[in-house]
N, C-alpha and C. Protein backbone atom coordinates (compact mmCIF):
# COMPACT_ATOMS: atom_id res chain seq x y z
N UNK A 1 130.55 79.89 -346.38
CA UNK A 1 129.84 79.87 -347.63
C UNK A 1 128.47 79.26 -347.42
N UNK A 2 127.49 79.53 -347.87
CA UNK A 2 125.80 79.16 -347.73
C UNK A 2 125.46 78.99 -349.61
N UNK A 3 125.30 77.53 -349.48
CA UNK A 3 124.57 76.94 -350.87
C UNK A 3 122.93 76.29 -350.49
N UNK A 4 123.03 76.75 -351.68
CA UNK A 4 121.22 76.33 -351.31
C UNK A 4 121.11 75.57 -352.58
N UNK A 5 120.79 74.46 -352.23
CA UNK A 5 120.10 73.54 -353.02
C UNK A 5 118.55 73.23 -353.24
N UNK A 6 118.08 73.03 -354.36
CA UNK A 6 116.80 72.52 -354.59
C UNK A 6 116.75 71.08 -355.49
N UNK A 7 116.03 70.44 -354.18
CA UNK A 7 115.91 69.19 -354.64
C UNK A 7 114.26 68.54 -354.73
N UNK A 8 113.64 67.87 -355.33
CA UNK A 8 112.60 67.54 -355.79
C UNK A 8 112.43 66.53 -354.71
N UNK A 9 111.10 66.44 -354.07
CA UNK A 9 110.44 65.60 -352.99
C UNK A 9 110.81 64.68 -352.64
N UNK A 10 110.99 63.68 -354.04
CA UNK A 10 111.61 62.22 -353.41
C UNK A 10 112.90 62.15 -353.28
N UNK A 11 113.53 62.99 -353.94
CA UNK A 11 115.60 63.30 -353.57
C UNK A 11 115.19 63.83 -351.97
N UNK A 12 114.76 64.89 -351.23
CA UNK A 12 114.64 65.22 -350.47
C UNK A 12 114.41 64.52 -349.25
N UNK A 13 113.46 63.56 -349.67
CA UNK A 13 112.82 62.60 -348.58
C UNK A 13 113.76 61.74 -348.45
N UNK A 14 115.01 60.88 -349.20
CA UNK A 14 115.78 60.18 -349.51
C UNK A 14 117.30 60.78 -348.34
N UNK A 15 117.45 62.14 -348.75
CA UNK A 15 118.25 62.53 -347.94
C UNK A 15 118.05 62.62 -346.29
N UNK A 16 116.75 62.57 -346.08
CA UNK A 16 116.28 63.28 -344.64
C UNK A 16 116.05 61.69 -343.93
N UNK A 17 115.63 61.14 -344.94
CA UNK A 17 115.77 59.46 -344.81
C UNK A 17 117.17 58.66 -343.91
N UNK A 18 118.31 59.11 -344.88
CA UNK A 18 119.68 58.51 -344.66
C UNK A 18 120.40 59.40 -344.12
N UNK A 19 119.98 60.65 -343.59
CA UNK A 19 120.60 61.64 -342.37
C UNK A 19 120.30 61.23 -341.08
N UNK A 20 118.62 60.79 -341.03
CA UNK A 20 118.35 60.78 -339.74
C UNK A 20 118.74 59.17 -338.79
N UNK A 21 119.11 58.38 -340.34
CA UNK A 21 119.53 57.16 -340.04
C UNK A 21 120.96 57.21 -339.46
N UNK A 22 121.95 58.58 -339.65
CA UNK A 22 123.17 58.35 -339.55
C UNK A 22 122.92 59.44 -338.23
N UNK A 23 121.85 59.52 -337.81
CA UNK A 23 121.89 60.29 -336.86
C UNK A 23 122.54 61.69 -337.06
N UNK A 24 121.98 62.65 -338.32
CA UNK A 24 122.81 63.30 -338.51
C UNK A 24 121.48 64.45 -338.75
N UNK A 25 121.59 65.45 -338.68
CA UNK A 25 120.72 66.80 -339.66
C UNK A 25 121.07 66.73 -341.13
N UNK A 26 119.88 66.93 -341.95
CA UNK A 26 120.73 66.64 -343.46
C UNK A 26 121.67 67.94 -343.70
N UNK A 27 121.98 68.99 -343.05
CA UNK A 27 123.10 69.50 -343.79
C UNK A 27 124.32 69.29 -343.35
N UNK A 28 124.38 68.19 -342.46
CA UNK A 28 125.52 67.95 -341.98
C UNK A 28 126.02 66.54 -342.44
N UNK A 29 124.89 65.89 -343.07
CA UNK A 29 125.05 64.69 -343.68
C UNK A 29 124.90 65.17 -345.20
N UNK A 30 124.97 65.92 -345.97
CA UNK A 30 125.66 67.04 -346.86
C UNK A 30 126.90 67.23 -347.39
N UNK A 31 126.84 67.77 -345.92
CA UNK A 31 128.24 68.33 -345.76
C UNK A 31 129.22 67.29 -345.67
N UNK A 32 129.11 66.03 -344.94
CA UNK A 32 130.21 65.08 -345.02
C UNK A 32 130.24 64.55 -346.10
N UNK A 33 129.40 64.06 -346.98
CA UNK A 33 129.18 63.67 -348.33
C UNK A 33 130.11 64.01 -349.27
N UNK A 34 130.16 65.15 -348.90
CA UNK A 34 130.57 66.56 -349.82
C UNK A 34 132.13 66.40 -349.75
N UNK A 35 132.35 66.88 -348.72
CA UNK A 35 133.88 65.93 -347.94
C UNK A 35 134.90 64.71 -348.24
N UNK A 36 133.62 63.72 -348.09
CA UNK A 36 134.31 62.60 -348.60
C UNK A 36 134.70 62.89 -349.75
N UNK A 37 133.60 62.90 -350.67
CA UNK A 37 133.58 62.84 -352.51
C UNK A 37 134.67 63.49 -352.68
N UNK A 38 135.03 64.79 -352.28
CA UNK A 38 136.13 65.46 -352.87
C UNK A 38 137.88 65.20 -352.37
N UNK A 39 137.76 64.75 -351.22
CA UNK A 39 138.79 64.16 -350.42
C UNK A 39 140.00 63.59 -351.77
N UNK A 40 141.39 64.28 -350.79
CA UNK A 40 142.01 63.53 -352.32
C UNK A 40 142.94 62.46 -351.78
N UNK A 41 143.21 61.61 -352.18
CA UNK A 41 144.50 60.05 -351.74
C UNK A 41 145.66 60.89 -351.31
N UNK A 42 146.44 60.02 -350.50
CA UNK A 42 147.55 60.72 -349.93
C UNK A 42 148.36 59.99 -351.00
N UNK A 43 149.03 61.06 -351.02
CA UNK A 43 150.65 60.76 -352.01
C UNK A 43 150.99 58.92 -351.69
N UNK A 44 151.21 58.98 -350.96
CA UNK A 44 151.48 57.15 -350.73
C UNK A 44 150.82 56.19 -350.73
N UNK A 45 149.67 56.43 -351.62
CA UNK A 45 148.81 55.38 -351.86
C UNK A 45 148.84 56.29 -353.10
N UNK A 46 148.53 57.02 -353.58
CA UNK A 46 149.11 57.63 -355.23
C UNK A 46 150.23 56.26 -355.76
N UNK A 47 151.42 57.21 -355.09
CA UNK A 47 152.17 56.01 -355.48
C UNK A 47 152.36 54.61 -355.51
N UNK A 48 151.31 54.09 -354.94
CA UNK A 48 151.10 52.36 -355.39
C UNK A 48 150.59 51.97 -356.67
N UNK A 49 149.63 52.65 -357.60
CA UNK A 49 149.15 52.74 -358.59
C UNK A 49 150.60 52.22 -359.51
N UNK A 50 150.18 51.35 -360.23
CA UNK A 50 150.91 50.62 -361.49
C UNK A 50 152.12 49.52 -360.26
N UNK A 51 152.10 49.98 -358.98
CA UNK A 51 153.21 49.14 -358.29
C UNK A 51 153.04 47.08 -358.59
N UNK A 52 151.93 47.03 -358.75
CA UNK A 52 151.27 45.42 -358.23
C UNK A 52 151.66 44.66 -360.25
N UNK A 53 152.08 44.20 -360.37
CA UNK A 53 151.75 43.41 -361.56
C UNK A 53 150.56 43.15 -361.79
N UNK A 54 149.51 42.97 -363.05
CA UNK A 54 148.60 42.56 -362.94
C UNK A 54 148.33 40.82 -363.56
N UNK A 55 147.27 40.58 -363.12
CA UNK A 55 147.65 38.81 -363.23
C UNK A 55 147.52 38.66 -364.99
N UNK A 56 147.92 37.75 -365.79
CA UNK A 56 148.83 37.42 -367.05
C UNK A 56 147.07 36.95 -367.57
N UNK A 57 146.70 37.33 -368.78
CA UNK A 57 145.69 37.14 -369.63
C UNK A 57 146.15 35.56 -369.89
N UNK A 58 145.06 34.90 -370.22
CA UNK A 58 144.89 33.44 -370.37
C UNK A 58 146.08 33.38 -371.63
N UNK A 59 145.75 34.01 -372.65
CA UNK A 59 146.53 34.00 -373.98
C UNK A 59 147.96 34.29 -373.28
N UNK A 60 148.33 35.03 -372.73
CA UNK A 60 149.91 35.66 -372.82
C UNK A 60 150.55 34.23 -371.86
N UNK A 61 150.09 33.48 -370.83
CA UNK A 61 151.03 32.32 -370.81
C UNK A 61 149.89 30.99 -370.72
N UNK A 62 149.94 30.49 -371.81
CA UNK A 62 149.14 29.29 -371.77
C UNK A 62 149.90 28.03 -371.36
N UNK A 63 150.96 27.81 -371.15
CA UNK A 63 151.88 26.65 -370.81
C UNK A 63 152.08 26.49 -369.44
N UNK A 64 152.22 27.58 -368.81
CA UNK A 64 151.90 27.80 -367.65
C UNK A 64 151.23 27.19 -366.50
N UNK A 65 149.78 27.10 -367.40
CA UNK A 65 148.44 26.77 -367.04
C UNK A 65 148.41 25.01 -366.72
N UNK A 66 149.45 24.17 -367.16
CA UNK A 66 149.48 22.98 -366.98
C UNK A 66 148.74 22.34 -368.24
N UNK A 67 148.21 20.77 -368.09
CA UNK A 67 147.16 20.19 -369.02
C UNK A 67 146.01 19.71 -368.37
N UNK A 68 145.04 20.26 -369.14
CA UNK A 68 143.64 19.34 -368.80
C UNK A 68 143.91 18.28 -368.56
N UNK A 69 143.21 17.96 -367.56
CA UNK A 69 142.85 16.10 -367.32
C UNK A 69 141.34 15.76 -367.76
N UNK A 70 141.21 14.59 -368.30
CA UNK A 70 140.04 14.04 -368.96
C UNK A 70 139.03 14.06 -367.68
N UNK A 71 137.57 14.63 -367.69
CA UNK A 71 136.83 13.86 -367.24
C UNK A 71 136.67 12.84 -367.10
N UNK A 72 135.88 12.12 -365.92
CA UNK A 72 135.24 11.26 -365.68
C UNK A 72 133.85 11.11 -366.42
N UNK A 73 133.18 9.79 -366.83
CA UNK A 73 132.19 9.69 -367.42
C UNK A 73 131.12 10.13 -366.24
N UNK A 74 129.99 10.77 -367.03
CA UNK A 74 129.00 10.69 -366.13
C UNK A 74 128.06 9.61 -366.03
């Protein structure tokens, strides 16, 4: 497949910028871009999603939390 993009000077210069930094030609630093972004999670890291508890809002256990101790004067 052949896409042609048009990009405006300073997008352009930006890409040719951070291609040649990755040691790359920009359509190949593009192309991995492209790659990554769409890349999808493997099923087993899918399934970790909702696995973890998340940590308890201040309100839902306040007793928990112990008691303040008084400052010291300054």
């Amino acid at each position: 497949m052949h896409l042609t993009l048009e990009l405006d000077d300073q997008t352009a210069a930006r890409v040719n910028v951070v291609a040649q930094n990755a040691g790359l030609p920009p359509d190949e630093w593009i192309k991995r871009l492209i790659v990554q972004s769409t890349a999808d999670w493997p099923a087993s890291v899918k399934a970790l999603a909702g696995a973890w508890r998340d940590e308890p809002w201040l309100e839902e256990e306040p007793a928990s939390l112990g008691q303040d101790v008084p400052r010291e004067p300054l």
